[in-house]
N, C-alpha and C. Protein backbone atom coordinates (compact mmCIF):
# COMPACT_ATOMS: atom_id res chain seq x y z
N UNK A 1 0.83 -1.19 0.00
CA UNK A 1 0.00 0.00 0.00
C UNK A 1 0.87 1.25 0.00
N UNK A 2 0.07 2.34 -0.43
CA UNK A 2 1.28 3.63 -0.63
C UNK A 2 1.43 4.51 0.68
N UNK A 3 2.37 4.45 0.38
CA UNK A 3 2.55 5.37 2.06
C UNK A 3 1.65 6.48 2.08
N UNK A 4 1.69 7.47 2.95
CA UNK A 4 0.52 8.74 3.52
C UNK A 4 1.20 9.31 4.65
N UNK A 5 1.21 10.85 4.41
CA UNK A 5 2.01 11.83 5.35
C UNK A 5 0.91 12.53 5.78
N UNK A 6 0.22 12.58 6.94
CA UNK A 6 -0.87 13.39 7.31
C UNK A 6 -0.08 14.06 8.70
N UNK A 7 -0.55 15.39 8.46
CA UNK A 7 -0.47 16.13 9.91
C UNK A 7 -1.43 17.01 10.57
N UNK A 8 -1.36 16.80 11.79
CA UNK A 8 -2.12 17.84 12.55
C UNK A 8 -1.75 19.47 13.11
N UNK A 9 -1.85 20.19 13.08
CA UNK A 9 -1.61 21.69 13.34
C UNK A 9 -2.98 22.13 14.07
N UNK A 10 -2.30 23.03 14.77
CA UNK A 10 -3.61 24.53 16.11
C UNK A 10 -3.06 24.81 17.15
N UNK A 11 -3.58 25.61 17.40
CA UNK A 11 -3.39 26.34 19.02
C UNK A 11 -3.45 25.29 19.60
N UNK A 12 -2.85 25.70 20.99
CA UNK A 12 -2.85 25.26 22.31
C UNK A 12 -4.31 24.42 22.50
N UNK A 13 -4.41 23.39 23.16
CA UNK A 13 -5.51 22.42 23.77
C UNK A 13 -7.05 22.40 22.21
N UNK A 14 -6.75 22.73 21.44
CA UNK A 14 -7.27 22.22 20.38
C UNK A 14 -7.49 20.39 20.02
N UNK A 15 -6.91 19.69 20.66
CA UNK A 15 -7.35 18.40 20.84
C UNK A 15 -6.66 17.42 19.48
N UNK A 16 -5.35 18.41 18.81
CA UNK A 16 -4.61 17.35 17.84
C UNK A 16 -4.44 16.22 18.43
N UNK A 17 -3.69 16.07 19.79
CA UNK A 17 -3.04 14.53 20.21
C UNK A 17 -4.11 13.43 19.96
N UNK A 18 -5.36 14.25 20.70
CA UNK A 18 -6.08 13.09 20.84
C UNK A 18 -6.80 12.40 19.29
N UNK A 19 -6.85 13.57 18.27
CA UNK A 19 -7.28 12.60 17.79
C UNK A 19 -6.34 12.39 16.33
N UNK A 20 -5.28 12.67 17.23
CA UNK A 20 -3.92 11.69 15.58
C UNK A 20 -3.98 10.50 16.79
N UNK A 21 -4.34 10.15 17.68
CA UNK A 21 -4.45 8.87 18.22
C UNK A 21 -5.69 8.19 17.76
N UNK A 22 -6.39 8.96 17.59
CA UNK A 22 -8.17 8.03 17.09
C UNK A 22 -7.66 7.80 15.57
N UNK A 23 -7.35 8.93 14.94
CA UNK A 23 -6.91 8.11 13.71
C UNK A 23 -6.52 7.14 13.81
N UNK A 24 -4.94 7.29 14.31
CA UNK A 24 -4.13 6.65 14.54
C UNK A 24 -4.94 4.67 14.47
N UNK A 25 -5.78 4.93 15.49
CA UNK A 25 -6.72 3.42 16.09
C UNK A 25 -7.11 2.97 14.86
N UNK A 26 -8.14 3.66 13.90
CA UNK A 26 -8.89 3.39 12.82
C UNK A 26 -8.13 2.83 11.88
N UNK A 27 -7.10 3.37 11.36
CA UNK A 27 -6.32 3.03 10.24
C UNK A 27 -5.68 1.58 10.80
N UNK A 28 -5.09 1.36 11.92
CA UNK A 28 -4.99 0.27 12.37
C UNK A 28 -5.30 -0.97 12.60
N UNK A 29 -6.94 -0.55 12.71
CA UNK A 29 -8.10 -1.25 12.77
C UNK A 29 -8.08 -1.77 11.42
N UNK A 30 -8.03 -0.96 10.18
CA UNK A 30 -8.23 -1.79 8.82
C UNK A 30 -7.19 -2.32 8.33
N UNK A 31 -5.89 -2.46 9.00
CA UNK A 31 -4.94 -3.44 8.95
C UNK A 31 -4.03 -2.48 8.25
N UNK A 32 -3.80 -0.76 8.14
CA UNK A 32 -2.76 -0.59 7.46
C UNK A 32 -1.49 0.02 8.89
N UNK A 33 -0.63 -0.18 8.44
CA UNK A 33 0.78 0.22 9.09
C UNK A 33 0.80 1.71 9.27
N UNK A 34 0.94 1.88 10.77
CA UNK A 34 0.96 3.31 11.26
C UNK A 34 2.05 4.15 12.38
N UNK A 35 2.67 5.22 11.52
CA UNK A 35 4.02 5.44 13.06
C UNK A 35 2.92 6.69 13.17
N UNK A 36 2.96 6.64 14.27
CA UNK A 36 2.41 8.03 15.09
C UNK A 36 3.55 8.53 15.79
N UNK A 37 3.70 9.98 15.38
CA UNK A 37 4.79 10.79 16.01
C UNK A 37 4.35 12.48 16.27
N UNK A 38 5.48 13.23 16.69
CA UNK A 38 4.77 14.43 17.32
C UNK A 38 6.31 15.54 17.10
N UNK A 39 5.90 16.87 17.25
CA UNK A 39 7.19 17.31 17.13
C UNK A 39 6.72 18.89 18.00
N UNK A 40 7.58 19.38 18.74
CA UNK A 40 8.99 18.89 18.15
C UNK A 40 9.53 17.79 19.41
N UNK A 41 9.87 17.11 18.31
CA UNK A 41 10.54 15.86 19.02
C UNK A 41 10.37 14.59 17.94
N UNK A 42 9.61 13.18 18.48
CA UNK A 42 9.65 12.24 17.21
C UNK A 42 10.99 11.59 17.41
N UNK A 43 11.98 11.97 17.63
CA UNK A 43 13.55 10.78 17.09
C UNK A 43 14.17 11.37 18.60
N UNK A 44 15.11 10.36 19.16
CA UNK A 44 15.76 10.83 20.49
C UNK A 44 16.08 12.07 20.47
N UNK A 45 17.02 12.50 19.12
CA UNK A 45 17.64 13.67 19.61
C UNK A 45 16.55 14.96 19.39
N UNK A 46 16.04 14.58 18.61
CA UNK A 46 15.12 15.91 18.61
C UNK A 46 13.52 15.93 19.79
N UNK A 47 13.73 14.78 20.74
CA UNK A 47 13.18 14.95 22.01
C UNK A 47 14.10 15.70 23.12
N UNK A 48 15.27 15.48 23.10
CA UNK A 48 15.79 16.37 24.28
C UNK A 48 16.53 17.64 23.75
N UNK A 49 15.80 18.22 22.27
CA UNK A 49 15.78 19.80 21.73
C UNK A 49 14.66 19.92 22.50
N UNK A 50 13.22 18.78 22.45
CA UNK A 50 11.64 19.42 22.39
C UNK A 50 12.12 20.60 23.79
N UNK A 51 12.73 19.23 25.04
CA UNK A 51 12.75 19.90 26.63
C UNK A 51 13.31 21.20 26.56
N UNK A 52 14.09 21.87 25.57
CA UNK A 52 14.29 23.27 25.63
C UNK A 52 13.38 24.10 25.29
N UNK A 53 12.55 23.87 24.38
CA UNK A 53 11.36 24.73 23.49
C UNK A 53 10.37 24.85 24.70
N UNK A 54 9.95 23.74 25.06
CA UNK A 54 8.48 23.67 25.61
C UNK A 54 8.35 24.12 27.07
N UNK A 55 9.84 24.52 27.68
CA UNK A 55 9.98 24.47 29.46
C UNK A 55 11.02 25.65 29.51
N UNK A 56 10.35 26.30 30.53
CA UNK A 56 11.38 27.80 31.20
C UNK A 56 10.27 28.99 30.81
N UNK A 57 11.61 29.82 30.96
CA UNK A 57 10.74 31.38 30.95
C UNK A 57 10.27 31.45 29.59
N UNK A 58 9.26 32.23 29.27
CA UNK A 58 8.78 32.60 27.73
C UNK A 58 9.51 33.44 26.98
N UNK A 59 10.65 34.01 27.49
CA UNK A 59 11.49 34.54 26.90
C UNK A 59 12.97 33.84 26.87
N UNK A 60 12.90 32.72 27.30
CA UNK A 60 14.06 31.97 27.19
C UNK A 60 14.96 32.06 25.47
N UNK A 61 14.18 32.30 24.79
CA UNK A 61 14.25 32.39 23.42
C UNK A 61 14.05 32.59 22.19
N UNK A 62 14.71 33.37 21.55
CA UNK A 62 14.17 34.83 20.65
C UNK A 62 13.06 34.15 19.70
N UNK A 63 12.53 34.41 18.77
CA UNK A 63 11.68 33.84 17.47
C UNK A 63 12.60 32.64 16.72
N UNK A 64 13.66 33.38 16.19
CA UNK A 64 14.62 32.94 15.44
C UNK A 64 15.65 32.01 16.08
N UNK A 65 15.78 31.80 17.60
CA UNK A 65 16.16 30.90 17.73
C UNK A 65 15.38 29.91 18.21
N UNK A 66 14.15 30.17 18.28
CA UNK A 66 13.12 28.83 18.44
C UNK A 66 13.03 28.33 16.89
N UNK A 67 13.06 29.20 15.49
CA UNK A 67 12.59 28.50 14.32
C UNK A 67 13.82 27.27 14.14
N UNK A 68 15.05 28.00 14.46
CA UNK A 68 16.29 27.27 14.75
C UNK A 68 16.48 25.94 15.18
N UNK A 69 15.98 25.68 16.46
CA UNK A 69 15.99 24.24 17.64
C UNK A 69 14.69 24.07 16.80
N UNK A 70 13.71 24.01 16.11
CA UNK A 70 12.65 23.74 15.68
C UNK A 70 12.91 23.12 14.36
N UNK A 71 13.65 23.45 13.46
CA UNK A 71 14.40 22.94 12.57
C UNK A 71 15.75 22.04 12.32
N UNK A 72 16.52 21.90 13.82
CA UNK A 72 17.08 21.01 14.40
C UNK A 72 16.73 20.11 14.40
N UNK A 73 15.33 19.98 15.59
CA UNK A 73 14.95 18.87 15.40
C UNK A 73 14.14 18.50 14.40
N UNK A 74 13.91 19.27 13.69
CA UNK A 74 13.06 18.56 12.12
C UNK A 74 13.92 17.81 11.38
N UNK A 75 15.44 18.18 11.47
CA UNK A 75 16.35 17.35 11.06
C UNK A 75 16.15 16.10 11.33
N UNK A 76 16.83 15.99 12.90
CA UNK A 76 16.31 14.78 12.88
C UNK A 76 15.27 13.66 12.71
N UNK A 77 14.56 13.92 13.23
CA UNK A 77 12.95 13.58 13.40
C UNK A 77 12.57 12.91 11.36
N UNK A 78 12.89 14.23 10.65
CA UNK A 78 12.66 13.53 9.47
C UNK A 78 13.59 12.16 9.19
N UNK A 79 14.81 12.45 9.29
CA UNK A 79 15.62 11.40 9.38
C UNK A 79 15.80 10.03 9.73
N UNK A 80 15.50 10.09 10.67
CA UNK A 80 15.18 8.82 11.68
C UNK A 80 14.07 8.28 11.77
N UNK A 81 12.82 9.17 11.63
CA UNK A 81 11.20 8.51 11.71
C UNK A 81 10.85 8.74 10.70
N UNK A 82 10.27 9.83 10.00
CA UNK A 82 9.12 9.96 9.40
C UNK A 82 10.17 9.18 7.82
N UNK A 83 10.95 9.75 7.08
CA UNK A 83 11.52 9.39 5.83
C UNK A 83 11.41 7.95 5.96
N UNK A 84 11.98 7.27 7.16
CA UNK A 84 12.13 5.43 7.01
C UNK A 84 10.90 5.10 6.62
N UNK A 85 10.04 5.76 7.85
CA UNK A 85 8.41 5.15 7.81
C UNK A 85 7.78 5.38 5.89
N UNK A 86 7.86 6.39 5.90
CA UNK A 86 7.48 6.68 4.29
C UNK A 86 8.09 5.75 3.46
N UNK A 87 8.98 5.28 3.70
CA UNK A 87 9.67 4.58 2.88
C UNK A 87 10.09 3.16 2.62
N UNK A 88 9.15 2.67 3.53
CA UNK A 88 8.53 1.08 3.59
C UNK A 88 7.52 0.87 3.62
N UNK A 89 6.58 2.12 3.16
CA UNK A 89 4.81 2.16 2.35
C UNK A 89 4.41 2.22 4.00
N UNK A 90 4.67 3.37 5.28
CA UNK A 90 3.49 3.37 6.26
C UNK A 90 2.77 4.89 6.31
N UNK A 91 1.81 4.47 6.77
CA UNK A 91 0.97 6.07 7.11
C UNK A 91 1.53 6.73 8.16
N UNK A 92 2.30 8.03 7.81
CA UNK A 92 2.59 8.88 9.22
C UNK A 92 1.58 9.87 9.71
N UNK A 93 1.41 9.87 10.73
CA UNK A 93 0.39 10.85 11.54
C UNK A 93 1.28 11.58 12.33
N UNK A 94 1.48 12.43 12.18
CA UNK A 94 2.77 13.66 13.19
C UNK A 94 1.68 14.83 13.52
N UNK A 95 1.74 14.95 15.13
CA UNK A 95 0.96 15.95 15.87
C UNK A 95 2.11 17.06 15.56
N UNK A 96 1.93 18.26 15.03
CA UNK A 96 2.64 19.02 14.57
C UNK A 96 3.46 18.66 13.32
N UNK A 97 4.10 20.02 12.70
CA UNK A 97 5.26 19.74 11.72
C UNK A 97 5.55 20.80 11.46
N UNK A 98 5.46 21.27 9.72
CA UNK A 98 6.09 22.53 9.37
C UNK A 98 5.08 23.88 9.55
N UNK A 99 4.33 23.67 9.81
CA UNK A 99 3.19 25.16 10.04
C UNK A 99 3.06 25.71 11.30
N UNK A 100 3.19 24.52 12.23
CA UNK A 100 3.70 25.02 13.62
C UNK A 100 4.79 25.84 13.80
N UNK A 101 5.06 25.75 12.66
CA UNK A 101 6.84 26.93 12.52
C UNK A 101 6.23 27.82 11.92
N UNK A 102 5.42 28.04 11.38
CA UNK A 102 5.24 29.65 10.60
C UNK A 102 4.31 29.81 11.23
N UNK A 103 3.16 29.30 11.78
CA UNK A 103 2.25 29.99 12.79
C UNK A 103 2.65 30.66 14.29
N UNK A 104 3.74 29.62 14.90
CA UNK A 104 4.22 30.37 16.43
C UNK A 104 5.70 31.00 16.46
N UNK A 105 6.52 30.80 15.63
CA UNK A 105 7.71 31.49 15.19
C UNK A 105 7.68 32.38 13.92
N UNK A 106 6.85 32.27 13.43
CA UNK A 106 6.41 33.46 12.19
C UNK A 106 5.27 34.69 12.60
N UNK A 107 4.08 34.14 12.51
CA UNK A 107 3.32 34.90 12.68
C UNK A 107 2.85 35.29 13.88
N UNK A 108 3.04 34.52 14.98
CA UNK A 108 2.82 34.94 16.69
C UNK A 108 3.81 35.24 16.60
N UNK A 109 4.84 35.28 16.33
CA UNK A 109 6.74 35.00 17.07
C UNK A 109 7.37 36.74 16.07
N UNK A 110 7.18 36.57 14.95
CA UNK A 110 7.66 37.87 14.37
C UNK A 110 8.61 37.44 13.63
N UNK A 111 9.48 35.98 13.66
CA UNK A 111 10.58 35.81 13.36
C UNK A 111 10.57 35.60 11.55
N UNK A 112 11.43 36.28 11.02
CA UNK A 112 11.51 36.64 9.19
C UNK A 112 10.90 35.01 8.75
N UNK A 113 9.79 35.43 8.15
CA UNK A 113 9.31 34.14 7.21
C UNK A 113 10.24 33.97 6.18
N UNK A 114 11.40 34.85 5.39
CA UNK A 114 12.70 34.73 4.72
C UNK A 114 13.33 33.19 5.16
N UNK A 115 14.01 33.08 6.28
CA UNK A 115 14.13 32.86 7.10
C UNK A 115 13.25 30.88 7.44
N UNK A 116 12.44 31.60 7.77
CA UNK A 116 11.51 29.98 7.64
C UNK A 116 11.90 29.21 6.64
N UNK A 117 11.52 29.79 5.38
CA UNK A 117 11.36 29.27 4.07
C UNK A 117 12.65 28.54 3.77
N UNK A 118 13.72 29.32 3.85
CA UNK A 118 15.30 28.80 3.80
C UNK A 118 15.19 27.81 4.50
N UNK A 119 15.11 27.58 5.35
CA UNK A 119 15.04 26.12 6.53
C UNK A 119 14.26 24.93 6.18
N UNK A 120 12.70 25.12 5.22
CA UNK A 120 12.24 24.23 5.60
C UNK A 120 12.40 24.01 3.87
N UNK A 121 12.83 24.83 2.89
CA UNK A 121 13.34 23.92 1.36
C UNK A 121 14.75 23.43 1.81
N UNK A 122 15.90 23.35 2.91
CA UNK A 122 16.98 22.72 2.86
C UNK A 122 16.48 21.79 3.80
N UNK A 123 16.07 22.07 4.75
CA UNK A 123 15.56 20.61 5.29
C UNK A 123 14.38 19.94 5.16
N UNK A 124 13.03 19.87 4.98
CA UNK A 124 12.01 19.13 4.52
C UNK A 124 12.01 18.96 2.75
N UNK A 125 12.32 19.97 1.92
CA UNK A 125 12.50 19.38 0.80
C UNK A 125 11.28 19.21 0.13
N UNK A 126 11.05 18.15 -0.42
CA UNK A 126 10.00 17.50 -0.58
C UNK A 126 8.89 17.02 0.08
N UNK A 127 9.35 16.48 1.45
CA UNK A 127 8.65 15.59 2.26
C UNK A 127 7.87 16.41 3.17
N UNK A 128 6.81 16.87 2.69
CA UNK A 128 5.66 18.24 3.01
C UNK A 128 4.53 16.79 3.01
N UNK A 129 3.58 17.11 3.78
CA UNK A 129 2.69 16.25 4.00
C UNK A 129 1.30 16.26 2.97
N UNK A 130 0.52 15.39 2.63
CA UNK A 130 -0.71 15.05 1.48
C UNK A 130 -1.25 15.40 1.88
N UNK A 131 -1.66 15.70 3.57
CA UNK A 131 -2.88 16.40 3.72
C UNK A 131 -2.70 16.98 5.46
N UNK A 132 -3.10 18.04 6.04
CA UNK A 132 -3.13 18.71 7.00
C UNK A 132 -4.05 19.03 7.25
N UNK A 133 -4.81 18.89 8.91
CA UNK A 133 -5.77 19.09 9.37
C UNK A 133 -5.02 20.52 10.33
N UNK A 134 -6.06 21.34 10.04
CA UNK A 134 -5.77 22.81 11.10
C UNK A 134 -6.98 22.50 12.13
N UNK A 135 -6.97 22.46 12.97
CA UNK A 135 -7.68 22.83 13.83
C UNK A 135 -8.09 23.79 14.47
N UNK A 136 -9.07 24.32 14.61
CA UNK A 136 -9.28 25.58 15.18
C UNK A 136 -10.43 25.64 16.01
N UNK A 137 -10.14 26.90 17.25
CA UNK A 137 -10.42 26.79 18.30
C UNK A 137 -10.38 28.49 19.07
N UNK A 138 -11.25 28.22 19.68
CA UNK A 138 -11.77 29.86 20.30
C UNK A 138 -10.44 29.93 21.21
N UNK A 139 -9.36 30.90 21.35
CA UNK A 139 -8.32 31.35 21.95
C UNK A 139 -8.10 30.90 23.24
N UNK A 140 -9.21 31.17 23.96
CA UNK A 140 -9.60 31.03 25.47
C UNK A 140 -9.98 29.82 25.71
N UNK A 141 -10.67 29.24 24.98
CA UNK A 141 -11.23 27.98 25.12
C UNK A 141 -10.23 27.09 25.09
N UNK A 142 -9.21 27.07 24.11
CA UNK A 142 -7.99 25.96 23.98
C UNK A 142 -7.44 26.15 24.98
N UNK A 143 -7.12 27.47 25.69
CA UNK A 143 -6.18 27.99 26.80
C UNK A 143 -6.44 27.27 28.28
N UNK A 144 -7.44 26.89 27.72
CA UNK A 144 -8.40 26.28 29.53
C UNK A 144 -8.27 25.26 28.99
N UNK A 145 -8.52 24.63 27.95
CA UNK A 145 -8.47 23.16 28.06
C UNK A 145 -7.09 22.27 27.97
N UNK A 146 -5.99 23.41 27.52
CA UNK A 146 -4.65 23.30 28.03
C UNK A 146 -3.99 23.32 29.31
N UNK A 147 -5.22 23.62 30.12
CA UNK A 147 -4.45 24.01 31.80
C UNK A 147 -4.80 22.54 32.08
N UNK A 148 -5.26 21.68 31.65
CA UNK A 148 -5.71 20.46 32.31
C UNK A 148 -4.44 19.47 31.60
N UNK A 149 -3.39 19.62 30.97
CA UNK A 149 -2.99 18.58 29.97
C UNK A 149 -1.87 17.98 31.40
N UNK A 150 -1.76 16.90 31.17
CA UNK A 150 -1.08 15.88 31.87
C UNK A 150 0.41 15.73 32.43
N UNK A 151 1.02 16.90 30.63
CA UNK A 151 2.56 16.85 30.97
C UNK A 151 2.76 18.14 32.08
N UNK A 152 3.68 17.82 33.14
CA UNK A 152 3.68 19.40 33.63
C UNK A 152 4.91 20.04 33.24
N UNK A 153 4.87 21.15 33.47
CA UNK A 153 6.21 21.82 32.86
C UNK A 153 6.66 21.97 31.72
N UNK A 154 5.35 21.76 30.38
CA UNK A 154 5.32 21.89 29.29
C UNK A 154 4.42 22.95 28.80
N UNK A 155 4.89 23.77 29.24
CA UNK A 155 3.30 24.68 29.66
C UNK A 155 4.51 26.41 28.52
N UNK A 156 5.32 26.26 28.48
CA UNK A 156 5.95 27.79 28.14
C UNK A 156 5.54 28.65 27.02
N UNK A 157 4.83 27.95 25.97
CA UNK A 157 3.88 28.62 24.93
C UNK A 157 2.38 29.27 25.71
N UNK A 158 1.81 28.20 26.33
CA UNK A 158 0.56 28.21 27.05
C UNK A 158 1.01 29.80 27.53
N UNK A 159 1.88 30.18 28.41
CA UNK A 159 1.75 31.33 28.91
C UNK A 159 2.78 32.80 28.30
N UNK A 160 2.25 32.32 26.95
CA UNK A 160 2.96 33.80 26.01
C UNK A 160 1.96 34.80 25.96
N UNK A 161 0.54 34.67 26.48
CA UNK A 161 -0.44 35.69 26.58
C UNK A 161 -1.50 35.39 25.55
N UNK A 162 -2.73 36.04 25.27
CA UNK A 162 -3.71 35.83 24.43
C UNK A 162 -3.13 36.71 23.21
N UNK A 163 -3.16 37.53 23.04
CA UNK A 163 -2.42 38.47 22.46
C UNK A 163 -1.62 37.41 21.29
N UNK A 164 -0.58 36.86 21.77
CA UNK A 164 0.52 35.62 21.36
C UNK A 164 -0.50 34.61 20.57
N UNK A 165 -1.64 34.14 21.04
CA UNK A 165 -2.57 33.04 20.90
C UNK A 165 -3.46 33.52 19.86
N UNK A 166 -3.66 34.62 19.57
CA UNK A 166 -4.50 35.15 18.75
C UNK A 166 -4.21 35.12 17.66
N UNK A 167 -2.89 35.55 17.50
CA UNK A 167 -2.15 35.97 16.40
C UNK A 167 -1.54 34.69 15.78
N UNK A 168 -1.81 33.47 16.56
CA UNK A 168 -1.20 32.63 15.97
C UNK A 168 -2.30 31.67 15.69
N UNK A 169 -3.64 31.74 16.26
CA UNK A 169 -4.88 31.36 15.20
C UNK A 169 -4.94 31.87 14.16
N UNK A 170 -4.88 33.64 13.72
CA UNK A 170 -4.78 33.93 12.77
C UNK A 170 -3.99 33.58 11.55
N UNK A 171 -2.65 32.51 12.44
CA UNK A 171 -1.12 32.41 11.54
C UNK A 171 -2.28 31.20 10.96
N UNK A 172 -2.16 29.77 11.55
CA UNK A 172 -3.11 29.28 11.02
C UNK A 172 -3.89 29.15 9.90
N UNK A 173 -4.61 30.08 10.30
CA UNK A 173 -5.75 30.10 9.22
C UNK A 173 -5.57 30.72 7.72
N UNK A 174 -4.68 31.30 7.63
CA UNK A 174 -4.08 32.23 6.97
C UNK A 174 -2.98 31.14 6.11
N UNK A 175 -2.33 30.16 6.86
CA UNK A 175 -1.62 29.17 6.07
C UNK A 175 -2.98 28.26 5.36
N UNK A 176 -4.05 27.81 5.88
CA UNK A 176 -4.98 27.07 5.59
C UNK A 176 -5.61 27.33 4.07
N UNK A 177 -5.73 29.01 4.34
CA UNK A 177 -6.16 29.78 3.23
C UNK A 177 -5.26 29.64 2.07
N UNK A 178 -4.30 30.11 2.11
CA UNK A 178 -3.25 29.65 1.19
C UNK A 178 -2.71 28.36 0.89
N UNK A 179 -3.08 27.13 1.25
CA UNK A 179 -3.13 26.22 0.92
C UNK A 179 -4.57 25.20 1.31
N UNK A 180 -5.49 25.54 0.32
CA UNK A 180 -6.71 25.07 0.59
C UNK A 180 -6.64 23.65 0.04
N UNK A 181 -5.95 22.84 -0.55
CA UNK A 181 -5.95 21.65 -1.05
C UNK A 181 -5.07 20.60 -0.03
N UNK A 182 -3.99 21.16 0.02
CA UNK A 182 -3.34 20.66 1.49
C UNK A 182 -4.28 20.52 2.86
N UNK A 183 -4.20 21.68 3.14
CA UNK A 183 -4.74 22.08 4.19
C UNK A 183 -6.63 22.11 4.38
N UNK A 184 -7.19 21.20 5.55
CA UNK A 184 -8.22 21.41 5.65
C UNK A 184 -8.96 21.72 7.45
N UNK A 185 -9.26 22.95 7.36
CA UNK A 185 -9.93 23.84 8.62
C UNK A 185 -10.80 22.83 9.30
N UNK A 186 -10.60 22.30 10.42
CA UNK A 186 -11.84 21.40 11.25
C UNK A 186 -12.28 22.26 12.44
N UNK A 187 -13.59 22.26 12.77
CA UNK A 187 -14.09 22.96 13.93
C UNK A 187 -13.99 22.38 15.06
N UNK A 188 -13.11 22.70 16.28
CA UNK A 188 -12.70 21.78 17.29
C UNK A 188 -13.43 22.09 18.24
N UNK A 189 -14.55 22.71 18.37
CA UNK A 189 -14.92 23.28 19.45
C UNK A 189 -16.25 22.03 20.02
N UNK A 190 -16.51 21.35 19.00
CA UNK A 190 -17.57 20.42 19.39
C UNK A 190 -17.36 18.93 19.98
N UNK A 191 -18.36 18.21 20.43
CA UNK A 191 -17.54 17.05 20.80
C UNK A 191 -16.43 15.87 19.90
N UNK A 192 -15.80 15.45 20.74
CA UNK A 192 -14.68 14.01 19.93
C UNK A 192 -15.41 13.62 19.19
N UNK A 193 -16.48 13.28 19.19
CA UNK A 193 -16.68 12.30 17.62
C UNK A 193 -17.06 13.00 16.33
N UNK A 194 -17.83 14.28 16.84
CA UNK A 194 -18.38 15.19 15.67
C UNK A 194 -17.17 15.19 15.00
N UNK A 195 -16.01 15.73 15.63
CA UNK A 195 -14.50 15.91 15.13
C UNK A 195 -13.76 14.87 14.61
N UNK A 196 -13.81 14.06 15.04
CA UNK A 196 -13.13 12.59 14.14
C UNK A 196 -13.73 12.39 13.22
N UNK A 197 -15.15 12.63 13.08
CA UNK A 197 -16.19 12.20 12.06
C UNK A 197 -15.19 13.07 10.44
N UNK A 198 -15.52 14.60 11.01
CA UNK A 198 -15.45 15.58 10.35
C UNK A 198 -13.32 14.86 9.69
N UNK A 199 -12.71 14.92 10.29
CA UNK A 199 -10.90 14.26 9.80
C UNK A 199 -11.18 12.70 8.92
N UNK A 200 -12.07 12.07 9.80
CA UNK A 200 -12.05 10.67 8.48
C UNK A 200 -13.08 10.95 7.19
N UNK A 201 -13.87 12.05 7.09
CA UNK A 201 -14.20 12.25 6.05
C UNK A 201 -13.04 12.62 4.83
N UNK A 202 -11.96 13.09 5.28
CA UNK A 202 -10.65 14.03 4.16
C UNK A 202 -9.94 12.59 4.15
N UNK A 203 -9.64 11.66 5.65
CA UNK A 203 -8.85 10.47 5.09
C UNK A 203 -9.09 9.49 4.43
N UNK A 204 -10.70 9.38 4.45
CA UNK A 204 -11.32 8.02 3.64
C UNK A 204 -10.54 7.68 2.44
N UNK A 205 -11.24 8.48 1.56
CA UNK A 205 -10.94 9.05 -0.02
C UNK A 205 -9.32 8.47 -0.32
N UNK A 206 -8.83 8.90 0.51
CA UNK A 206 -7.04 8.61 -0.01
C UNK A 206 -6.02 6.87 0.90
N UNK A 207 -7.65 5.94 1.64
CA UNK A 207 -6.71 5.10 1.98
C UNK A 207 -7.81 4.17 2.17
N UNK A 208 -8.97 4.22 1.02
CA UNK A 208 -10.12 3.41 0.52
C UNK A 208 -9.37 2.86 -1.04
């Protein structure tokens, strides 16, 4: 069967993890081969970059050197996980990837989309995903449903302000817009299944 690069992208507590894991189940369920991964992180070394990004002060680090350790570990991460997986025909599901870089280091962050672009044609290349789910989600609403998440001390985006959060729904949507064939807008605000319903409608089509 042919491999499949799907990713998830959104704000804060928008509910990607949970359901690149329900995918994750389904596709499983019909017997095809699935790496589920997440970034930043995905491959050892670009898990103990994630512990710098995600923990400390909110100013621990400028725009440009978060697109930086963010593209570090995209290095790896492509390297080690996602390219192998692609490349023995499996479906990748990665909670985050390359839009999480131009939405919170571009367009929340300020840092030169120049800049982005250089990074992600020398390192992703080609290997841009078939299809992307954005998720989207009322500012405040993700923000609260992020105060409940499990990891602690992963919290250093969570408290860049609304202001920060706004601007990076807008980044979002704004990538979505500009790539309407890639990219497809899901309404996260309703319950888990309305929402899974609404993501296996875009995956059917391409793994029927």
């Amino acid at each position: 069967m042919a491999a499949l690069f799907i990713t998830f992208e959104g704000g804060e507590g928008a509910g990607k993890s949970t359901h690149c894991r329900l995918l994750a189940e389904r596709l499983r369920e019909m017997g095809r081969e699935v790496t589920l991964t997440r970034e930043p992180g995905g491959s050892p070394s670009a898990e103990q970059i994630r512990e710098l990004l995600v923990s400390g002060a909110t100013n621990r680090w400028s725009p440009e050197a978060e697109a930086l350790l963010n593209y570090a570990a995209r290095d790896s991460h492509l390297r080690e996980t996602i390219r192998p997986a692609l490349a023995g025909g499996r479906i990748v599901i990665c909670d985050r990837f390359i839009d999480s870089t131009r939405a919170y280091q571009g367009y929340a962050g300020g840092c030169d989309m120049g800049l982005i672009d250089v990074l992600e044609k020398r390192i992703v290349g080609n290997d841009r995903p078939k299809l992307t789910f954005v998720f989207d989600l009322d500012v405040a609403q993700g923000l609260e449903r992020a105060g409940g998440r499990a990891t602690p001390g992963e919290d250093r985006f969570e408290r860049k302000g609304l202001g920060f959060h706004q601007r990076l729904r807008n980044g979002f949507l704004a990538i979505a817009k500009a790539e309407p064939v890639r990219c497809k807008v899901i309404d996260a605000s309703g319950p888990v299944e309305a929402t899974a319903a609404a993501v296996w409608r875009h995956v059917e089509p391409l793994v029927s």
